[in-house]
PDB file of N, CA and C in Angstrom:
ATOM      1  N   UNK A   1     -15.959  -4.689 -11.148  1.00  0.00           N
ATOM      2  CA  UNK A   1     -16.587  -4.606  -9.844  1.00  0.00           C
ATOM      3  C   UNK A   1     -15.900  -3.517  -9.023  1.00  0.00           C
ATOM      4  N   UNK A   2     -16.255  -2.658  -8.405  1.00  0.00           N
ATOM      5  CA  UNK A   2     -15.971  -1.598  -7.960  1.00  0.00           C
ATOM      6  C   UNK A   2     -15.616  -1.610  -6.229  1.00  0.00           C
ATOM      7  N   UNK A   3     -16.180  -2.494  -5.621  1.00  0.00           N
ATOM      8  CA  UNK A   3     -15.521  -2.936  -4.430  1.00  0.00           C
ATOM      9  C   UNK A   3     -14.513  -3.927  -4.212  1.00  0.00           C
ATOM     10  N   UNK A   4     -14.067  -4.557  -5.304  1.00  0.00           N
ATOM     11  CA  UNK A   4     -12.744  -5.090  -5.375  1.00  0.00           C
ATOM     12  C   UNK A   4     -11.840  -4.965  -5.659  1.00  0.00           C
ATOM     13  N   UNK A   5     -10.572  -5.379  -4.528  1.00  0.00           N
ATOM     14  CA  UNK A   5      -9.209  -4.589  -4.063  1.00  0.00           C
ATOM     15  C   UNK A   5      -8.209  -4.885  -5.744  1.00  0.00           C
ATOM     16  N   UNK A   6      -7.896  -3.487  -5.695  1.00  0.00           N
ATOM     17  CA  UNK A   6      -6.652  -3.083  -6.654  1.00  0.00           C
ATOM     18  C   UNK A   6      -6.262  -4.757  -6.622  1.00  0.00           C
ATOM     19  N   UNK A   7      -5.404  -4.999  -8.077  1.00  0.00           N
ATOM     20  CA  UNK A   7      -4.570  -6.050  -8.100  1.00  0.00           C
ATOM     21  C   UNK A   7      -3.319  -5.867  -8.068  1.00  0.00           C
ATOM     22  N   UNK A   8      -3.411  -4.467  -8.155  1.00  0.00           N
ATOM     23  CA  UNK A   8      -1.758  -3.893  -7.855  1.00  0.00           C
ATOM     24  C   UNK A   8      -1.269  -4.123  -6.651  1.00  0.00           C
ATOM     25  N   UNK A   9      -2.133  -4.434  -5.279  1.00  0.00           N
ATOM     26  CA  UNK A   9      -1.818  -4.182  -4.108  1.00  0.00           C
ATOM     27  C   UNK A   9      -1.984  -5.584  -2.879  1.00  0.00           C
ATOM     28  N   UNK A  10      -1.509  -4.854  -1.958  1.00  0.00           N
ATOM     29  CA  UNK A  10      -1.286  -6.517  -1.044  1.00  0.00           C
ATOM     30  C   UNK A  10      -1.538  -5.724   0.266  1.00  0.00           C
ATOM     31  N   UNK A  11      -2.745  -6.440   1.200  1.00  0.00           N
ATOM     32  CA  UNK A  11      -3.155  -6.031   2.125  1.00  0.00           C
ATOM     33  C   UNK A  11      -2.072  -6.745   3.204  1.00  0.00           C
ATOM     34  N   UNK A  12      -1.823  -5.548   4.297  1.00  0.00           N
ATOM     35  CA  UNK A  12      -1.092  -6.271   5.465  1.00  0.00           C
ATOM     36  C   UNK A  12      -1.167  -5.220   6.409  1.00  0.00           C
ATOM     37  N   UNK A  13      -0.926  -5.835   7.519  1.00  0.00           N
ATOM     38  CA  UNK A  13      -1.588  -5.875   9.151  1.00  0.00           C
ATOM     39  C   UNK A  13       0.032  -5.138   9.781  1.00  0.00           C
ATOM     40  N   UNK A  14      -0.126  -4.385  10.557  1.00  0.00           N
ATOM     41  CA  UNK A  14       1.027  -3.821  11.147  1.00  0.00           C
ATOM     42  C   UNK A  14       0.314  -3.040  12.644  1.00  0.00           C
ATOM     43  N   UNK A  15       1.437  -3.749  14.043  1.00  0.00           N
ATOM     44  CA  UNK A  15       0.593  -2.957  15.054  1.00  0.00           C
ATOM     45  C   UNK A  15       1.592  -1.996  15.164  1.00  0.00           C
ATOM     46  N   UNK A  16       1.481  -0.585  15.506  1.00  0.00           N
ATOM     47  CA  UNK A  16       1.873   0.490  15.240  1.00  0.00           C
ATOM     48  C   UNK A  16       1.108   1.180  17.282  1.00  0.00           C
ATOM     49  N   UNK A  17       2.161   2.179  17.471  1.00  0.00           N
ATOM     50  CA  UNK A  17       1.939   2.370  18.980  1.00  0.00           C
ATOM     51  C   UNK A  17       0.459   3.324  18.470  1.00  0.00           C
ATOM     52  N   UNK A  18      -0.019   3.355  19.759  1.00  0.00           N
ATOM     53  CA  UNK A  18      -1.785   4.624  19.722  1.00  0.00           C
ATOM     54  C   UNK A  18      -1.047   5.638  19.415  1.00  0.00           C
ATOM     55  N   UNK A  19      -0.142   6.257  19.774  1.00  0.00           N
ATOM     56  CA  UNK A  19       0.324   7.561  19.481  1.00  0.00           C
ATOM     57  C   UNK A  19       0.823   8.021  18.222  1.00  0.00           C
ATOM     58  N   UNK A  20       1.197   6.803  17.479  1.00  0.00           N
ATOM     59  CA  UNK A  20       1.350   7.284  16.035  1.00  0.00           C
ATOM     60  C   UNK A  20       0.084   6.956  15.423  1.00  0.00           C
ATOM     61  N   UNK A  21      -0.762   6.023  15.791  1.00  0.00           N
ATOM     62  CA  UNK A  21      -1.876   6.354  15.183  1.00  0.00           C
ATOM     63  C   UNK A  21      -3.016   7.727  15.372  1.00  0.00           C
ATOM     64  N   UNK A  22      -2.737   7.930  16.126  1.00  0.00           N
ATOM     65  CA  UNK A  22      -3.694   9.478  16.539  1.00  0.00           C
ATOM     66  C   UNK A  22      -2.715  10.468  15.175  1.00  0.00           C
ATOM     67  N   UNK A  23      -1.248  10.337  15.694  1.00  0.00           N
ATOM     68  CA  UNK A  23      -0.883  11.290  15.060  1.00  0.00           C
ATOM     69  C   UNK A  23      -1.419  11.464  13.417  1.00  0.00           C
ATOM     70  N   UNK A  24      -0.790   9.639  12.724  1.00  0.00           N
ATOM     71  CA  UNK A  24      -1.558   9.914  11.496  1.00  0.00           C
ATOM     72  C   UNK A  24      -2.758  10.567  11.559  1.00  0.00           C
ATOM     73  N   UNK A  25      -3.696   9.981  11.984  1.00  0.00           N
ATOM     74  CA  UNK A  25      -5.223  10.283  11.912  1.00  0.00           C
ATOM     75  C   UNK A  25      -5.437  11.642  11.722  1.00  0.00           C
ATOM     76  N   UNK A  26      -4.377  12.738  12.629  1.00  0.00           N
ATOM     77  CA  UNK A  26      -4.479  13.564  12.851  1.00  0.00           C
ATOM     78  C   UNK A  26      -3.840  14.413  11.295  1.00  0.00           C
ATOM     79  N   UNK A  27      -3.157  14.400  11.170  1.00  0.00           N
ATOM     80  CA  UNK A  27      -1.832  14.332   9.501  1.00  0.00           C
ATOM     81  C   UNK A  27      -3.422  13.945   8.823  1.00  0.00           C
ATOM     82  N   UNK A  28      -4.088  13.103   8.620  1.00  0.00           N
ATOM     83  CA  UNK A  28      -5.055  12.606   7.611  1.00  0.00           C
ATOM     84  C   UNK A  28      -6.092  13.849   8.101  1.00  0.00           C
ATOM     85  N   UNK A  29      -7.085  13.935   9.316  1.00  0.00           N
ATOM     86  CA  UNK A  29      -7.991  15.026   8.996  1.00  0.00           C
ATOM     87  C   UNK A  29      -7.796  16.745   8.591  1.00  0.00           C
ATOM     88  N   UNK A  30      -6.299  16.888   8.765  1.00  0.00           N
ATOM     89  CA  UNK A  30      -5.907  18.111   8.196  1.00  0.00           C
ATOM     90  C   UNK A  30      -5.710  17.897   6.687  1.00  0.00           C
ATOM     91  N   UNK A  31      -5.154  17.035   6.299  1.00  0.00           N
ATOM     92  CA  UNK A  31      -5.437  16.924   4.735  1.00  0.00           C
ATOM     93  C   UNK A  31      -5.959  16.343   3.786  1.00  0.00           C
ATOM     94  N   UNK A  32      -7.097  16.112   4.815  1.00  0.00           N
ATOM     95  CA  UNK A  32      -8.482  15.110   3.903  1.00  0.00           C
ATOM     96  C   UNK A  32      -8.280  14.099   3.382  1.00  0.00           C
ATOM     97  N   UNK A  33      -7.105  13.608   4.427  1.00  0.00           N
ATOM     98  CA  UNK A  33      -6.865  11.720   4.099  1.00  0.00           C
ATOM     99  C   UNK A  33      -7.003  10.891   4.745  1.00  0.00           C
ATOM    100  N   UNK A  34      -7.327   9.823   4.592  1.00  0.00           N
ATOM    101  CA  UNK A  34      -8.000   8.560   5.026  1.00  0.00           C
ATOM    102  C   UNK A  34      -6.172   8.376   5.829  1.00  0.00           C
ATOM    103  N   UNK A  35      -6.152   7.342   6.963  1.00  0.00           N
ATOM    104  CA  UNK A  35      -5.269   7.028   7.209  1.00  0.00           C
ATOM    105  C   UNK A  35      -4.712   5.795   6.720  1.00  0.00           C
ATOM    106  N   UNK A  36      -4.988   5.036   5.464  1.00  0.00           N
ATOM    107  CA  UNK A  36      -4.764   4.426   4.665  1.00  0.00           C
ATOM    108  C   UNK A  36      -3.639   5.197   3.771  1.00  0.00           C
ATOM    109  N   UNK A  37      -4.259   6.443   2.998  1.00  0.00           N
ATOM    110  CA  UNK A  37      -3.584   7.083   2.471  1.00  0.00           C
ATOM    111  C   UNK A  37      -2.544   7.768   2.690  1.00  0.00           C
ATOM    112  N   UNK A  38      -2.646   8.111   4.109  1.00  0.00           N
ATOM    113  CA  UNK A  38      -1.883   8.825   4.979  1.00  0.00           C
ATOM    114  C   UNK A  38      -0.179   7.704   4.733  1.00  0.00           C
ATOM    115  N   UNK A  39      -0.765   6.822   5.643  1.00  0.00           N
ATOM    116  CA  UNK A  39       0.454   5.777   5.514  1.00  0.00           C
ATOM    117  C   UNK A  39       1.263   5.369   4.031  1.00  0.00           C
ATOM    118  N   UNK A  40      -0.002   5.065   3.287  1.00  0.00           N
ATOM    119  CA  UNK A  40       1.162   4.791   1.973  1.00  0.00           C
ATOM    120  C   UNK A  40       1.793   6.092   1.578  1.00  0.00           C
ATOM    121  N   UNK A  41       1.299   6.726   1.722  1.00  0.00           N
ATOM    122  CA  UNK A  41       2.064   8.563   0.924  1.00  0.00           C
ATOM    123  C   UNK A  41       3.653   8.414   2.036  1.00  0.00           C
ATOM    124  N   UNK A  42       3.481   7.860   3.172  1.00  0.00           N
ATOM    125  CA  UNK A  42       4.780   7.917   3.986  1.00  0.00           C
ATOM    126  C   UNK A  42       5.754   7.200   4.095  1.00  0.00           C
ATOM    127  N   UNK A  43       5.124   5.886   3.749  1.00  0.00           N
ATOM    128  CA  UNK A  43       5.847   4.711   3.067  1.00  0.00           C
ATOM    129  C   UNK A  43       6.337   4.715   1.839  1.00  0.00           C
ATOM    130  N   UNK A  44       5.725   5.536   1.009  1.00  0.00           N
ATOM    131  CA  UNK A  44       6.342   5.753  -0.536  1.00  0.00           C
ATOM    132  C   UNK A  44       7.211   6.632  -0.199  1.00  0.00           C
ATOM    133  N   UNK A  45       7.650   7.797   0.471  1.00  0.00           N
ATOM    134  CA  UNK A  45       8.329   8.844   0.543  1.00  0.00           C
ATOM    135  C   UNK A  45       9.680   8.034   1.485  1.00  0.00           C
ATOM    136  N   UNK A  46       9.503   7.539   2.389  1.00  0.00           N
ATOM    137  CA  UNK A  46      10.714   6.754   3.228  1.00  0.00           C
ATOM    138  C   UNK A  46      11.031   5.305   2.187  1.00  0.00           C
ATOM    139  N   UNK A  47      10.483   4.771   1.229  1.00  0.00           N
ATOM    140  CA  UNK A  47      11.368   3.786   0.013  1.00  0.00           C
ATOM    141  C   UNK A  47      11.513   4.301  -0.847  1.00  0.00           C
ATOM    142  N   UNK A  48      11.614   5.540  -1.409  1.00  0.00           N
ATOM    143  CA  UNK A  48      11.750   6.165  -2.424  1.00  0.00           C
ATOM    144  C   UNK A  48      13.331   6.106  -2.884  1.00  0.00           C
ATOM    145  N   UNK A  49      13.653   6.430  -2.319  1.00  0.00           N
ATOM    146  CA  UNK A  49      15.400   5.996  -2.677  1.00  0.00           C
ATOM    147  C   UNK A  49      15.684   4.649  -2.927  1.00  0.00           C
ATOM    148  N   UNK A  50      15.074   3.402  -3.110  1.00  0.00           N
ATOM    149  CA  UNK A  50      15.547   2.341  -2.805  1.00  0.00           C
ATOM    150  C   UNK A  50      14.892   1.716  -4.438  1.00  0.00           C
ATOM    151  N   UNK A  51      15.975   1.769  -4.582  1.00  0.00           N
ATOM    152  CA  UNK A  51      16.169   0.668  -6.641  1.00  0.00           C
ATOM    153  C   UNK A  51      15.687  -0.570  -6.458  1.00  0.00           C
ATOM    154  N   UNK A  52      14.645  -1.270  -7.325  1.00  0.00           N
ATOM    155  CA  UNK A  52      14.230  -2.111  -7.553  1.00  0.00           C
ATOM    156  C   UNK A  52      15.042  -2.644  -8.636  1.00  0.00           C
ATOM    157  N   UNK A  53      15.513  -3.395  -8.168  1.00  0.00           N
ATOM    158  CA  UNK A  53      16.240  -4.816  -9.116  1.00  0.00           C
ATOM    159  C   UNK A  53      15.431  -5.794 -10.687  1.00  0.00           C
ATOM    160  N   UNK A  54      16.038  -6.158 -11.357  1.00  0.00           N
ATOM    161  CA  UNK A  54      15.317  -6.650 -12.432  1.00  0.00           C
ATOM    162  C   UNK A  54      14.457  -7.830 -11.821  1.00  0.00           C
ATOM    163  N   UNK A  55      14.630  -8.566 -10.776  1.00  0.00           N
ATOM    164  CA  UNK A  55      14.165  -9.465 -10.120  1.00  0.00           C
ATOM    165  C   UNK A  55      13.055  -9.184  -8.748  1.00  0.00           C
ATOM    166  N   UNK A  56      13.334  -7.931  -8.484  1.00  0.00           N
ATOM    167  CA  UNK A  56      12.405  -7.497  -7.765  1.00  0.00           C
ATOM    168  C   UNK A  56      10.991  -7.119  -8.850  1.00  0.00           C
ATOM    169  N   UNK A  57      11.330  -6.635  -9.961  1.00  0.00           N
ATOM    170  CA  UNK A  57      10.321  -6.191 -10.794  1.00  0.00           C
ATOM    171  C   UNK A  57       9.656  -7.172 -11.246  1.00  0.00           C
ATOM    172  N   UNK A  58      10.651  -8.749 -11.466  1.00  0.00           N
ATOM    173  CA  UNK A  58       9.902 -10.118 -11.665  1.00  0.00           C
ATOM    174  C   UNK A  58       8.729 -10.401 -10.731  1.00  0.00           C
ATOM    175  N   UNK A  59       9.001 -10.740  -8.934  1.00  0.00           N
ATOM    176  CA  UNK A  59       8.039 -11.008  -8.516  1.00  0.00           C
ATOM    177  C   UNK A  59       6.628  -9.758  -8.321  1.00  0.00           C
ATOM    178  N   UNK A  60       7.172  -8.736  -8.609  1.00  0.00           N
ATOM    179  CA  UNK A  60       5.683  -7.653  -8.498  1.00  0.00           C
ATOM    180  C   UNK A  60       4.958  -8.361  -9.547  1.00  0.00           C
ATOM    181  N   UNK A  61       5.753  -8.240 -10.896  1.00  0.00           N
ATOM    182  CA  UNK A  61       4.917  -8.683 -11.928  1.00  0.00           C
ATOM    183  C   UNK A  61       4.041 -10.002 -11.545  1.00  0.00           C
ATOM    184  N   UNK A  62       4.720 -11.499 -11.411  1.00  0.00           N
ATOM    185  CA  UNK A  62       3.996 -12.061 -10.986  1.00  0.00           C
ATOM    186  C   UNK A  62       3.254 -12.449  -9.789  1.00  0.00           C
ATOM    187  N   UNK A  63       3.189 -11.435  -9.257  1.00  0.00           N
ATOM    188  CA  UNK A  63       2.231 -11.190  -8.210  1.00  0.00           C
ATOM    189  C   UNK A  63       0.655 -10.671  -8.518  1.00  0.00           C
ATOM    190  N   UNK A  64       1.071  -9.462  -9.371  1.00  0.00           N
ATOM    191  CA  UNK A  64      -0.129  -9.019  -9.686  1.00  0.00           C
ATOM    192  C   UNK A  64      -0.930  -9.832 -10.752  1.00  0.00           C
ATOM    193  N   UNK A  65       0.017 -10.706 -12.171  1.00  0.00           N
ATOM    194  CA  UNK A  65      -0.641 -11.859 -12.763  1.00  0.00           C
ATOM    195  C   UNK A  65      -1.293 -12.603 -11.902  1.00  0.00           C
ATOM    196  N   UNK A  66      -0.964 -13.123 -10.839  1.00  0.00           N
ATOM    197  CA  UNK A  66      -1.729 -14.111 -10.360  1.00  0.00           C
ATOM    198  C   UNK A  66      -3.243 -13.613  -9.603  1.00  0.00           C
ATOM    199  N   UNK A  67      -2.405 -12.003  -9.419  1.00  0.00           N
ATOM    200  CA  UNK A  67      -4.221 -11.675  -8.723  1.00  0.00           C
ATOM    201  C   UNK A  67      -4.960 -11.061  -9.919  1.00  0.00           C
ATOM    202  N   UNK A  68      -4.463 -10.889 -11.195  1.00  0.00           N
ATOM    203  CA  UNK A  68      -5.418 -10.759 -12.250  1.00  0.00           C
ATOM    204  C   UNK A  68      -6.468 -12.238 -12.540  1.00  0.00           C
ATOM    205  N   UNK A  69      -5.255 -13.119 -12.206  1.00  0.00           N
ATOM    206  CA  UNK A  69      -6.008 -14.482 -12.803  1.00  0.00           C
ATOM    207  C   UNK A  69      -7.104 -14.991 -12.058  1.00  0.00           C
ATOM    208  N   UNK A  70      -6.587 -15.024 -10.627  1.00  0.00           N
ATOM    209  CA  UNK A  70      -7.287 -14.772  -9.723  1.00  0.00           C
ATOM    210  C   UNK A  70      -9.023 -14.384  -9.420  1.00  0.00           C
ATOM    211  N   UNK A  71      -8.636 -13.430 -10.295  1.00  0.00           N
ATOM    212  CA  UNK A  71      -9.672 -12.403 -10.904  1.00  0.00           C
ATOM    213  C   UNK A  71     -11.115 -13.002 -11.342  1.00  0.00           C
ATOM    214  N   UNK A  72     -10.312 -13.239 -12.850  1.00  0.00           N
ATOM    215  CA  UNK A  72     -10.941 -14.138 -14.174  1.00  0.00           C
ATOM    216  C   UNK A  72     -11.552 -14.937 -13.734  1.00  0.00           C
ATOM    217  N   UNK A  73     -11.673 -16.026 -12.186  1.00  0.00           N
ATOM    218  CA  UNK A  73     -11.913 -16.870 -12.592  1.00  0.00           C
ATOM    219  C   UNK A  73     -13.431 -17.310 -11.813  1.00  0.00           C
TER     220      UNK A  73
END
């Protein structure tokens, strides 16, 4: 199904001031990105340094099992 959300991913809500949202918005129509995209490309670049643990890699994993199963059913 093609309108249903990645299972890789986890939707969440963040209020953020108007002024950084213009700014993204603004960052997004100069480079033909959604401000969705905008944000994760900035969020990946500011955790990028930060090591995931063998136990951190546990709950991703079963996170995304459960929204595969989720899925299936």
């Amino acid at each position: 199904m093609s309108n249903m959300p990645d299972i890789t991913k986890r939707k969440v809500s963040l209020q953020l001031p108007i002024n950084t949202i213009v700014k993204m918005d603004k960052m997004g129509d100069a480079a033909g990105l959604s401000r969705n995209e905008i944000a994760s490309a900035m969020l990946d670049k500011a955790t990028s340094h930060v090591i995931l643990e063998d136990s951190d890699i546990e709950k991703i994993d079963a996170e995304i099992r459960r929204n595969r199963e989720k899925r299936s059913k």
